[in-house]
Protein backbone atom coordinates (compact mmCIF):
# COMPACT_ATOMS: atom_id res chain seq x y z
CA UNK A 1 0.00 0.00 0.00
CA UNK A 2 2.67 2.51 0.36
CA UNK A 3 3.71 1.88 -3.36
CA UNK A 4 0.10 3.02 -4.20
CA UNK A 5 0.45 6.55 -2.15
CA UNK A 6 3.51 7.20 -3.58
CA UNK A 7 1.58 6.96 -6.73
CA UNK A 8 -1.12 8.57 -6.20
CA UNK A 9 1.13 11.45 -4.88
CA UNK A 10 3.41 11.45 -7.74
CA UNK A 11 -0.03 11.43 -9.90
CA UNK A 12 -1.29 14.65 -8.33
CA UNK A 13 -0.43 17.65 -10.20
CA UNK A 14 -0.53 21.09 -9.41
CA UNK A 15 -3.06 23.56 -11.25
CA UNK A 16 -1.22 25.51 -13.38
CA UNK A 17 -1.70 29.30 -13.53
CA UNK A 18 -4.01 30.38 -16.72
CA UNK A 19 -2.24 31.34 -19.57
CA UNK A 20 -2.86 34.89 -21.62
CA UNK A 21 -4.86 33.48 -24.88
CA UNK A 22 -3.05 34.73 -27.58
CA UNK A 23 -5.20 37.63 -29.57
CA UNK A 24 -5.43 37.00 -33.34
CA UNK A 25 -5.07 39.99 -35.63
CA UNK A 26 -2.82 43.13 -36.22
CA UNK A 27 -1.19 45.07 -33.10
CA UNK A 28 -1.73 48.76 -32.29
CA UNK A 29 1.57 49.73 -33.43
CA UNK A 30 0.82 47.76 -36.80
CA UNK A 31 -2.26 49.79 -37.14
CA UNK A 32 -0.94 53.54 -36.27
CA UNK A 33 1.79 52.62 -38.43
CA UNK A 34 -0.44 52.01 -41.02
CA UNK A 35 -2.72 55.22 -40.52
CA UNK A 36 0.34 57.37 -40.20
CA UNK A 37 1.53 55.71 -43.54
CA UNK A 38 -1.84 56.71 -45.47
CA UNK A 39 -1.76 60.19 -43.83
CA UNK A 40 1.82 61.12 -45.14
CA UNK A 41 1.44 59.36 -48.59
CA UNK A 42 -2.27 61.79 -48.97
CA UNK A 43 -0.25 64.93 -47.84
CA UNK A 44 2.61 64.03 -50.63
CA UNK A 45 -0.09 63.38 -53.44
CA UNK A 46 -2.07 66.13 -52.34
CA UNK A 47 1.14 68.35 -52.22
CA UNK A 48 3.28 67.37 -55.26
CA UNK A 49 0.17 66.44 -58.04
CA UNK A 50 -3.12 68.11 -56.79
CA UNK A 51 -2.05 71.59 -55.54
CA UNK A 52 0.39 72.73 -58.51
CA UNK A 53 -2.39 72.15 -61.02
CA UNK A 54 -5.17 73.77 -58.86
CA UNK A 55 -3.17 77.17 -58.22
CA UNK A 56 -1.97 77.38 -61.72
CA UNK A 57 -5.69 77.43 -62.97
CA UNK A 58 -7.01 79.89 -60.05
CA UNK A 59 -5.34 82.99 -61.46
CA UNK A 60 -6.98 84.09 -64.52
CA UNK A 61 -4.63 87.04 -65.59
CA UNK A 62 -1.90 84.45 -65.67
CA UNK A 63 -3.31 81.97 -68.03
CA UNK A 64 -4.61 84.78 -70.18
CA UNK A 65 -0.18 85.79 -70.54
CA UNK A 66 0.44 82.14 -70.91
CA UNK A 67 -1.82 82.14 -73.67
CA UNK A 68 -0.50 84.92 -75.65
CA UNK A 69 3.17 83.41 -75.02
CA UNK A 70 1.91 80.54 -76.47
CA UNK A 71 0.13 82.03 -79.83
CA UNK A 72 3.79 84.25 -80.53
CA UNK A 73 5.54 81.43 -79.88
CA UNK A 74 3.70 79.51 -82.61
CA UNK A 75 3.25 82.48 -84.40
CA UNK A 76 7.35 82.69 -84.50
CA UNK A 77 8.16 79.02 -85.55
CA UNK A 78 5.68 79.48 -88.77
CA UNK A 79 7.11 82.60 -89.32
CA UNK A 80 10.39 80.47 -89.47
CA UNK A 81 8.99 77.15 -90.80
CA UNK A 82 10.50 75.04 -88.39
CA UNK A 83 7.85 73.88 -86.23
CA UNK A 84 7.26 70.74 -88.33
CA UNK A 85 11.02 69.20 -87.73
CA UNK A 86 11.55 67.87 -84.49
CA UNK A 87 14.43 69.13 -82.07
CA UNK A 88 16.47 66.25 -82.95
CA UNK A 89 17.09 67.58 -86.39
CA UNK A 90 17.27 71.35 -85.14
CA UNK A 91 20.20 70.48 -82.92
CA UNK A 92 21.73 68.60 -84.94
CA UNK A 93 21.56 70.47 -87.80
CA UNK A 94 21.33 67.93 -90.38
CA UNK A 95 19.64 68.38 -93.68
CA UNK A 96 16.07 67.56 -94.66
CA UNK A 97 14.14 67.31 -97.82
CA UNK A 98 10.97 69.61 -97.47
CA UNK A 99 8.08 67.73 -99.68
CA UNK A 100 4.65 69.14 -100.22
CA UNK A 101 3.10 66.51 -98.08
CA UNK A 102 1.61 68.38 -94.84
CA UNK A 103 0.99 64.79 -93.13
């Protein structure tokens, strides 16, 4: 009979202390990370692509001036006839055959 208490003692465990359940899904500093990310790339855009275009079309007076730079400066190159050749050929200097076709 004492082999059996020395069992039965040996069998006895002692209750363990509960374990923290492990939580499924993304951490806070995952998430801020993440918010903080999307804030500073919409600042950039918003920045760099949006605002350029949206103050160069609020001032009327200026696009009126850009306008008129625009019609000499076309007005010049057909005035020189040499708004058909591309740059390449301008820098380069190179020699071209001028034929009636306007295609």
């Amino acid at each position: 009979m004492a082999k059996e208490t020395k069992n039965e003692e040996i069998q006895v465990q002692e209750p363990e202390a509960p374990k923290k359940e492990k939580k499924s899904g993304i951490s806070l500093p995952v998430i801020l990370g993440i918010i903080l990310g999307g804030i500073i790339i919409l600042f950039l855009m918003v920045r760099y692509l949006i605002l350029p275009y949206l103050v160069e079309n609020l001032n009327p007076e200026a696009q009126k001036i850009k306008a008129q730079l625009m019609i000499e400066e076309k007005k010049n190159e057909m005035a020189n006839g040499v708004s058909r050749l591309p740059t390449e050929f301008l820098e380069k200097q190179t020699k071209t055959l001028m034929t009636g076709n306007n295609n």
